[in-house]
PDB file of N, CA and C in Angstrom:
ATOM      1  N   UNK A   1      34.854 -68.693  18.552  1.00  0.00           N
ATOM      2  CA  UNK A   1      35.213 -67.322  18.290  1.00  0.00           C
ATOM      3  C   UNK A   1      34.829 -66.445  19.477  1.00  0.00           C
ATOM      4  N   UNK A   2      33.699 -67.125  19.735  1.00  0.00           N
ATOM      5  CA  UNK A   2      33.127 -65.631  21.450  1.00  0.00           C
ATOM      6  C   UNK A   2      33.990 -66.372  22.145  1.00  0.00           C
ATOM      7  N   UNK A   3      34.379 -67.345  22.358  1.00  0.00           N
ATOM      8  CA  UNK A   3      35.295 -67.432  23.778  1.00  0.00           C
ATOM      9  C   UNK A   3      36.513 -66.916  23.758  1.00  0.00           C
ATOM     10  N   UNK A   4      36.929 -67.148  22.298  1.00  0.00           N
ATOM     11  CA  UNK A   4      38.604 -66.124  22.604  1.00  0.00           C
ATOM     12  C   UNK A   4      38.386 -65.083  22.667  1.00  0.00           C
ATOM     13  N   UNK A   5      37.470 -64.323  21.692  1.00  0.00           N
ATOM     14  CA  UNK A   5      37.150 -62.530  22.277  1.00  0.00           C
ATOM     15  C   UNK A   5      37.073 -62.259  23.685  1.00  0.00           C
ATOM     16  N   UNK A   6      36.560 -63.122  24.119  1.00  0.00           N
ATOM     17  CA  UNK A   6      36.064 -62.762  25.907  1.00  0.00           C
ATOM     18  C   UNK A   6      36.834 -63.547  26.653  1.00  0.00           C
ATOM     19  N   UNK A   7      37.640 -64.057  26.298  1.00  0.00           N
ATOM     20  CA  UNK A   7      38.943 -64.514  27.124  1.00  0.00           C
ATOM     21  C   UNK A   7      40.077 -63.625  26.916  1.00  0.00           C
ATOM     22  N   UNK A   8      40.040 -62.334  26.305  1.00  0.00           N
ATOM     23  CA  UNK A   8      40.760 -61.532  26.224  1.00  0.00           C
ATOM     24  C   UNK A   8      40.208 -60.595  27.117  1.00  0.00           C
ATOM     25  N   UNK A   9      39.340 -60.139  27.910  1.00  0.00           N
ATOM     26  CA  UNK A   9      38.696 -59.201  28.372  1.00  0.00           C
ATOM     27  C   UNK A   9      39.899 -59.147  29.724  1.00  0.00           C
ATOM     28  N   UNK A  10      39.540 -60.416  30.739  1.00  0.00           N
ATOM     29  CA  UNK A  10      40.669 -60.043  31.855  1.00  0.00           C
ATOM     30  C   UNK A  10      41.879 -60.108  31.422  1.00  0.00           C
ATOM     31  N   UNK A  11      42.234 -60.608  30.747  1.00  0.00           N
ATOM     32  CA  UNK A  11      43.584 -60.670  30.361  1.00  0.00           C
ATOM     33  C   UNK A  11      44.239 -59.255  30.125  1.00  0.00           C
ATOM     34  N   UNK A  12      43.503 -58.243  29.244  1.00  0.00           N
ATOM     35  CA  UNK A  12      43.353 -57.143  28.847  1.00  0.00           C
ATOM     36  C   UNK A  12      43.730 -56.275  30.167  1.00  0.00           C
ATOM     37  N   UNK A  13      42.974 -56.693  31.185  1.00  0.00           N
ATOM     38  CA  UNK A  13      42.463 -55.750  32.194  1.00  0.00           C
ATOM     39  C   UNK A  13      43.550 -55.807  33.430  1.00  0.00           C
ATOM     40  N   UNK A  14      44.128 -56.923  33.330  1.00  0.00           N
ATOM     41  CA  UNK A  14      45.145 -57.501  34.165  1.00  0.00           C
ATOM     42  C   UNK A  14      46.474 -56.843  33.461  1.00  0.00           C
ATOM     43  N   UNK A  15      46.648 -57.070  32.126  1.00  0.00           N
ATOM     44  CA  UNK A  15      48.077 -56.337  31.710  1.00  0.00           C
ATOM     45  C   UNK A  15      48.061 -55.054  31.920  1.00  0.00           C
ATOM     46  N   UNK A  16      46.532 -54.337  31.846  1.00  0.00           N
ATOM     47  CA  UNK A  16      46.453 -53.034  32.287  1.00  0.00           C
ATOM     48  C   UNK A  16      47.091 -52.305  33.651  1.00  0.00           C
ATOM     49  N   UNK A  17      46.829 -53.275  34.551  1.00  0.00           N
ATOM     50  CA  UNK A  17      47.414 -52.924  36.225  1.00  0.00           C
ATOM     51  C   UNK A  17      48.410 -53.705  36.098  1.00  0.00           C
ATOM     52  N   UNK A  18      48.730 -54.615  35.735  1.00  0.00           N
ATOM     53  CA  UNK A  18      50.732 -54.930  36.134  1.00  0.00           C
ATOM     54  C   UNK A  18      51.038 -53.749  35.715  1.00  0.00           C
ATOM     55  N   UNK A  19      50.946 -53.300  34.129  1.00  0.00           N
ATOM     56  CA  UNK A  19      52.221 -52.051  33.805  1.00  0.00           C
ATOM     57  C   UNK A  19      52.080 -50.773  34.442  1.00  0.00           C
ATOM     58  N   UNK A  20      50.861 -50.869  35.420  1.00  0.00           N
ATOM     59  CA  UNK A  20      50.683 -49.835  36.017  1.00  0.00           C
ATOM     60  C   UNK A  20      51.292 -49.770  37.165  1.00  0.00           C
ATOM     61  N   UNK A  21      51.208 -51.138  37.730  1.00  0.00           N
ATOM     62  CA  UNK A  21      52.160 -51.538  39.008  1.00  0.00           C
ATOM     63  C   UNK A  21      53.971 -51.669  38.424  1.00  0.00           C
ATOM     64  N   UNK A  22      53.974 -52.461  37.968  1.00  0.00           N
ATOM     65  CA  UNK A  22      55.316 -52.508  37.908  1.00  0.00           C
ATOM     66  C   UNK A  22      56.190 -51.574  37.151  1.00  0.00           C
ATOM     67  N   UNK A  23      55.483 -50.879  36.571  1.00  0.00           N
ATOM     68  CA  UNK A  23      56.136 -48.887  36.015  1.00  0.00           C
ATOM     69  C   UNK A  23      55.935 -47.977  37.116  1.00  0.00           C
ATOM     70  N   UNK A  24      55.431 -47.830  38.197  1.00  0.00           N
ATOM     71  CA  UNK A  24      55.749 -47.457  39.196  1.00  0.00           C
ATOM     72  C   UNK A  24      54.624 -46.443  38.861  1.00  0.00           C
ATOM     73  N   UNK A  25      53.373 -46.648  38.538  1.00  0.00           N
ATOM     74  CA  UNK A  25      52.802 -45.636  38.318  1.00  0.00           C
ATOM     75  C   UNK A  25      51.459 -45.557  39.054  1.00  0.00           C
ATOM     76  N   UNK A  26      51.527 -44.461  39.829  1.00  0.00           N
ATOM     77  CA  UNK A  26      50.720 -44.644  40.833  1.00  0.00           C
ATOM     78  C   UNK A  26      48.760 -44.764  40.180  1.00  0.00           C
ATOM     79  N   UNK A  27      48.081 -45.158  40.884  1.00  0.00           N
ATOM     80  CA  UNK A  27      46.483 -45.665  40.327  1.00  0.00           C
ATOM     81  C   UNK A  27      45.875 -44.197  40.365  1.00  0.00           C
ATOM     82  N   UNK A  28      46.149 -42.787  39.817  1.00  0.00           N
ATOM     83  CA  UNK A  28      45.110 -41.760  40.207  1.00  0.00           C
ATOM     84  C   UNK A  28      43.945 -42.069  39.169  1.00  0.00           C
ATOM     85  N   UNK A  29      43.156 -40.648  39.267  1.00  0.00           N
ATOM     86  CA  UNK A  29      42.270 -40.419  38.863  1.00  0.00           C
ATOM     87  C   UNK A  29      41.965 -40.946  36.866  1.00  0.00           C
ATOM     88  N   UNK A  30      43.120 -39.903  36.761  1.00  0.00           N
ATOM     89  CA  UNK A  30      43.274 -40.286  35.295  1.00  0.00           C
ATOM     90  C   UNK A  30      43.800 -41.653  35.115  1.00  0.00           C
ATOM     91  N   UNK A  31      44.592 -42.245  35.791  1.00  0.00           N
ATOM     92  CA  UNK A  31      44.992 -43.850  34.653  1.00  0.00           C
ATOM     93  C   UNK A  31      43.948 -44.736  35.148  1.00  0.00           C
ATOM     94  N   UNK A  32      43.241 -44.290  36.047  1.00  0.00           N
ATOM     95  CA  UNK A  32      41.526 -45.449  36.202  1.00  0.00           C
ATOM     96  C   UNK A  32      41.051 -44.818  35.441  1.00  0.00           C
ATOM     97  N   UNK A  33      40.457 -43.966  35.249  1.00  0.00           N
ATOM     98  CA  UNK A  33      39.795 -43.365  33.930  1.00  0.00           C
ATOM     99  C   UNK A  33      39.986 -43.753  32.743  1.00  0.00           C
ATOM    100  N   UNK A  34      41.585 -44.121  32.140  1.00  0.00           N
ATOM    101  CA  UNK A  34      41.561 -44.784  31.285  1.00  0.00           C
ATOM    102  C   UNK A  34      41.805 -45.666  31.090  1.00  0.00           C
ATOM    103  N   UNK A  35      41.684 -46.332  31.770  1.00  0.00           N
ATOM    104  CA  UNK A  35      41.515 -48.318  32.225  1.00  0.00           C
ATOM    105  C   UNK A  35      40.008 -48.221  31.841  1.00  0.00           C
ATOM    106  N   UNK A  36      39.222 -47.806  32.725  1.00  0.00           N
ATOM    107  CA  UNK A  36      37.863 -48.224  32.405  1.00  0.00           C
ATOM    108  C   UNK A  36      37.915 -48.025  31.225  1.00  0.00           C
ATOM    109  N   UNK A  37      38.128 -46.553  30.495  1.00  0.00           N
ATOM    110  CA  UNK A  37      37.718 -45.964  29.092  1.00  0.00           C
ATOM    111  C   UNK A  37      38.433 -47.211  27.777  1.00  0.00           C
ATOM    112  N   UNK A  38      39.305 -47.389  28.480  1.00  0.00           N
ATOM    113  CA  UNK A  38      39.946 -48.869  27.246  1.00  0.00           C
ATOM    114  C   UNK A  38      38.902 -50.294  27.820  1.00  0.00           C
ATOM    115  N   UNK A  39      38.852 -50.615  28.655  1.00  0.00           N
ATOM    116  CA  UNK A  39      38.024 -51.318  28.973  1.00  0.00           C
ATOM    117  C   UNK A  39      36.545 -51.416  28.506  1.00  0.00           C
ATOM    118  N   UNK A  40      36.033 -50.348  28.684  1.00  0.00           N
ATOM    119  CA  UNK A  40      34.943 -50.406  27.803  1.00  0.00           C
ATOM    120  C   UNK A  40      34.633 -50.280  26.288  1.00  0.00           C
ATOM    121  N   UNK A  41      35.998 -49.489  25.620  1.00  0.00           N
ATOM    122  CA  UNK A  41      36.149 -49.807  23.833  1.00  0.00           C
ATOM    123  C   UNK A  41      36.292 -51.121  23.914  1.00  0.00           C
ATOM    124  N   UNK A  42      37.105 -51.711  24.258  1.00  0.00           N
ATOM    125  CA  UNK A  42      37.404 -52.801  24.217  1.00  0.00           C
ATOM    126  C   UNK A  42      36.185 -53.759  24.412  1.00  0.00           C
ATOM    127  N   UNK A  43      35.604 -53.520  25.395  1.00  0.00           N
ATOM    128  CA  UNK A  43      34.427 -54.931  25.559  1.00  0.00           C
ATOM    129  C   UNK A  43      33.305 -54.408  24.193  1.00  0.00           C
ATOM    130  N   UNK A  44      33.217 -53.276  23.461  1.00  0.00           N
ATOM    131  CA  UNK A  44      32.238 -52.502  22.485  1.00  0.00           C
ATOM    132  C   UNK A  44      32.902 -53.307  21.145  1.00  0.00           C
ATOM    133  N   UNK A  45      34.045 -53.114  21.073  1.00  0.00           N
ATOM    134  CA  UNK A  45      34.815 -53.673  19.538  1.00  0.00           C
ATOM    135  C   UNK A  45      35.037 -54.883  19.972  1.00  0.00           C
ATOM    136  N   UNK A  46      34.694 -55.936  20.804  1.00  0.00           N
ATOM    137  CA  UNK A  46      34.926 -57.064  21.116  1.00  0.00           C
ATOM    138  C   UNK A  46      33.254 -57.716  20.018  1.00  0.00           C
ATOM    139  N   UNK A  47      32.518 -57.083  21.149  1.00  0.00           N
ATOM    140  CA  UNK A  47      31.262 -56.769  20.118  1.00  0.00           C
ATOM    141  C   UNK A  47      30.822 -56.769  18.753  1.00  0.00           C
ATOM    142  N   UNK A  48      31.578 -55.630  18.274  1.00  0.00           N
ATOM    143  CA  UNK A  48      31.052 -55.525  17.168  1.00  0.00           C
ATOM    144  C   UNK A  48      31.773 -56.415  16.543  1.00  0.00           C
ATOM    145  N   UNK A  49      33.259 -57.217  16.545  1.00  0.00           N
ATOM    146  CA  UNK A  49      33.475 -57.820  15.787  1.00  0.00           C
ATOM    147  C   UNK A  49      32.950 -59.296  15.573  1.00  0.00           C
ATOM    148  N   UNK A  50      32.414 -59.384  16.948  1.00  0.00           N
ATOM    149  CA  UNK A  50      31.533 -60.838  17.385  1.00  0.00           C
ATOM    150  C   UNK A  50      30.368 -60.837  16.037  1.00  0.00           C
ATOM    151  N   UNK A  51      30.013 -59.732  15.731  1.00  0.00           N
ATOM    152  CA  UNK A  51      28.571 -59.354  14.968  1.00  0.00           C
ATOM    153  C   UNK A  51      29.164 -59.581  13.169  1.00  0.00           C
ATOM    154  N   UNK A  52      30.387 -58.638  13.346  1.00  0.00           N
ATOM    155  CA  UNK A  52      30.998 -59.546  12.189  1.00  0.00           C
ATOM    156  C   UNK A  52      31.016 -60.607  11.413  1.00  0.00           C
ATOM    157  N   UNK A  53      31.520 -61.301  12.593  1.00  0.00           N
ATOM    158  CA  UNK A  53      32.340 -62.599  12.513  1.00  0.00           C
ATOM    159  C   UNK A  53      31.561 -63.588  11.890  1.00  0.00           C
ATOM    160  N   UNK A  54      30.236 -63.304  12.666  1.00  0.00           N
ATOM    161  CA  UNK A  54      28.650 -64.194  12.596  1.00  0.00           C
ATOM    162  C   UNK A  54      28.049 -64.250  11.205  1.00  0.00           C
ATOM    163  N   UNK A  55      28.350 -62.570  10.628  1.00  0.00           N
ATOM    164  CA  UNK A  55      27.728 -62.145   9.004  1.00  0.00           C
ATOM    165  C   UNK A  55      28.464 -62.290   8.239  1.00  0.00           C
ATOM    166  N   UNK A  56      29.870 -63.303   8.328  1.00  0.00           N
ATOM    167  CA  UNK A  56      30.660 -63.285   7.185  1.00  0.00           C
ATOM    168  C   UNK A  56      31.687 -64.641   7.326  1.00  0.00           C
ATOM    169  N   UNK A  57      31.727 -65.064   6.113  1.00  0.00           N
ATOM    170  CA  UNK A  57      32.712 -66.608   6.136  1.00  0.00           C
ATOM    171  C   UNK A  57      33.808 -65.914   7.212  1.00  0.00           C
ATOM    172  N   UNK A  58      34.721 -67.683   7.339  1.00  0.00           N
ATOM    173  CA  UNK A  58      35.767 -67.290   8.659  1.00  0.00           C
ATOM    174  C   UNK A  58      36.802 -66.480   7.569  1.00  0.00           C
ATOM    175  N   UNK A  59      37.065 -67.025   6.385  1.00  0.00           N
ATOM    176  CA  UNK A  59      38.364 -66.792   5.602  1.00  0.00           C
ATOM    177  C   UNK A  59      37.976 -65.189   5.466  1.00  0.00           C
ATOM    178  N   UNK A  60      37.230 -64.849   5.129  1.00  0.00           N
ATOM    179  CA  UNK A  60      36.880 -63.284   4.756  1.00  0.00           C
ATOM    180  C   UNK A  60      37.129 -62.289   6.509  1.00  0.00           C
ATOM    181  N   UNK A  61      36.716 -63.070   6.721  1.00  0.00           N
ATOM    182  CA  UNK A  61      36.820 -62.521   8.509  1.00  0.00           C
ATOM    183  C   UNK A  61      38.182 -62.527   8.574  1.00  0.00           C
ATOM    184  N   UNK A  62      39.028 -63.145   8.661  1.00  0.00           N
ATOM    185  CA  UNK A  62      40.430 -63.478   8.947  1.00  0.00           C
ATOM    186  C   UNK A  62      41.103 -62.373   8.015  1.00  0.00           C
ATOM    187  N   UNK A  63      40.828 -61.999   6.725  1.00  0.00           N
ATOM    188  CA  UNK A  63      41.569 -61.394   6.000  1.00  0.00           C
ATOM    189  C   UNK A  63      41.462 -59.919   6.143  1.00  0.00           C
ATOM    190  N   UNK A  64      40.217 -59.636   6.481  1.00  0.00           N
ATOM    191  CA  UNK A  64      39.715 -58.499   7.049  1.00  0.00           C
ATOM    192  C   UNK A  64      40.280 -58.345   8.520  1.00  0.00           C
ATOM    193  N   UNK A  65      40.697 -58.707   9.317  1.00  0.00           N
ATOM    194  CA  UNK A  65      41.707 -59.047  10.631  1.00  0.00           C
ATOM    195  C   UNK A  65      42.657 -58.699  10.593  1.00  0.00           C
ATOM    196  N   UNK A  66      43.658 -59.282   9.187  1.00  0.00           N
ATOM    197  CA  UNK A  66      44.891 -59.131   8.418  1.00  0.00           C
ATOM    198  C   UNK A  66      45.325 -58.182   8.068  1.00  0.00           C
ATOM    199  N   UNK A  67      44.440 -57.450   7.054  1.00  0.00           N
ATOM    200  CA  UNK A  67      44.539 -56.364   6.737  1.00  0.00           C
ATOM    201  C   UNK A  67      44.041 -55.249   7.985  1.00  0.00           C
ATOM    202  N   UNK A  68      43.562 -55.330   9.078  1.00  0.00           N
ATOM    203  CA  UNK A  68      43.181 -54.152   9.826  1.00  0.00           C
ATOM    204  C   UNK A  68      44.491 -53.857  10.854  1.00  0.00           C
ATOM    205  N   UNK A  69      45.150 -55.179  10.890  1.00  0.00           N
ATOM    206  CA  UNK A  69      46.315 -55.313  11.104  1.00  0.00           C
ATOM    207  C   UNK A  69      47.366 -54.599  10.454  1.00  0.00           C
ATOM    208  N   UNK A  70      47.760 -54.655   9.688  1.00  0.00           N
ATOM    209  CA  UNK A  70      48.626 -53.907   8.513  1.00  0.00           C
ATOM    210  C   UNK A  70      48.053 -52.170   8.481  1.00  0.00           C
ATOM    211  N   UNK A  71      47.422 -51.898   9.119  1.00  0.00           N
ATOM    212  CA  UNK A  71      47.282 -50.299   8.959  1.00  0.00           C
ATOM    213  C   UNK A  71      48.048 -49.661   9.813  1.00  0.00           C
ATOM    214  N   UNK A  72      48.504 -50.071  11.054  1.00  0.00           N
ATOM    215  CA  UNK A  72      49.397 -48.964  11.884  1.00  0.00           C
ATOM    216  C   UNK A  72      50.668 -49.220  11.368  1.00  0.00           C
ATOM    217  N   UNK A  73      50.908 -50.510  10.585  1.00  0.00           N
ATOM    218  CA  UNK A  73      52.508 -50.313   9.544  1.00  0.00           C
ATOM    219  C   UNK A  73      52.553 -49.481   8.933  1.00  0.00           C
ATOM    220  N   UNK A  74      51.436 -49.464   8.096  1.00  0.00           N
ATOM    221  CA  UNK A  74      51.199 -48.703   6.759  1.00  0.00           C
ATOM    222  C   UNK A  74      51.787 -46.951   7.447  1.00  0.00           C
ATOM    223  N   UNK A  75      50.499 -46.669   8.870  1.00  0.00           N
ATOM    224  CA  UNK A  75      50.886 -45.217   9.134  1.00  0.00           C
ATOM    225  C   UNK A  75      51.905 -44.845   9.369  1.00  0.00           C
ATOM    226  N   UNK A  76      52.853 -45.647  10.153  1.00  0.00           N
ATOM    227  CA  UNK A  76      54.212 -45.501  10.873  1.00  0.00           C
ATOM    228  C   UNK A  76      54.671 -45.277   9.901  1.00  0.00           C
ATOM    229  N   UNK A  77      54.985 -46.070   8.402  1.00  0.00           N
ATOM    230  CA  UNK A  77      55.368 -45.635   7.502  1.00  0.00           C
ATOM    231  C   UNK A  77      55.838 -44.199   6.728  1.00  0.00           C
ATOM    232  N   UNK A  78      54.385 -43.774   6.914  1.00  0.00           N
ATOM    233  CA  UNK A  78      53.983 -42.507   6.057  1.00  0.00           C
ATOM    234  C   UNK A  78      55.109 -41.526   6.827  1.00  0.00           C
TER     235      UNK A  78
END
């Protein structure tokens, strides 16, 4: 489970600068700013779900995943 969380970190960080490169969008101030700023939620909720993961069966973990999943349907919805 920690290795796929943290095998998402560069991966993360890398799709971050292609679409930055290949959208033609130049590196200022603000889109490093929010590279790091996603970068660092990201390595924080990588975290906390690691802490999760540890305090609770996998199946309960997974469903709780599932469902956290299903909430930006739900909003788009509304």
């Amino acid at each position: 489970m920690r290795v796929s969380f943290l095998m998402s970190i560069p991966v993360a960080l890398a799709a971050g600068i292609g679409v930055n490169l290949v959208g033609g969008v130049s590196l200022d101030v603000s889109s490093i700013s929010g590279l790091i700023a996603a970068f660092l939620f990201g390595t924080l909720t990588i975290g906390v779900l690691l802490r999760v993961a540890a305090r609770t069966r996998f199946w309960k973990f997974c469903l709780f995943l599932g469902v956290l999943s299903l909430i930006p349907l739900l909003i788009e919805g509304l």
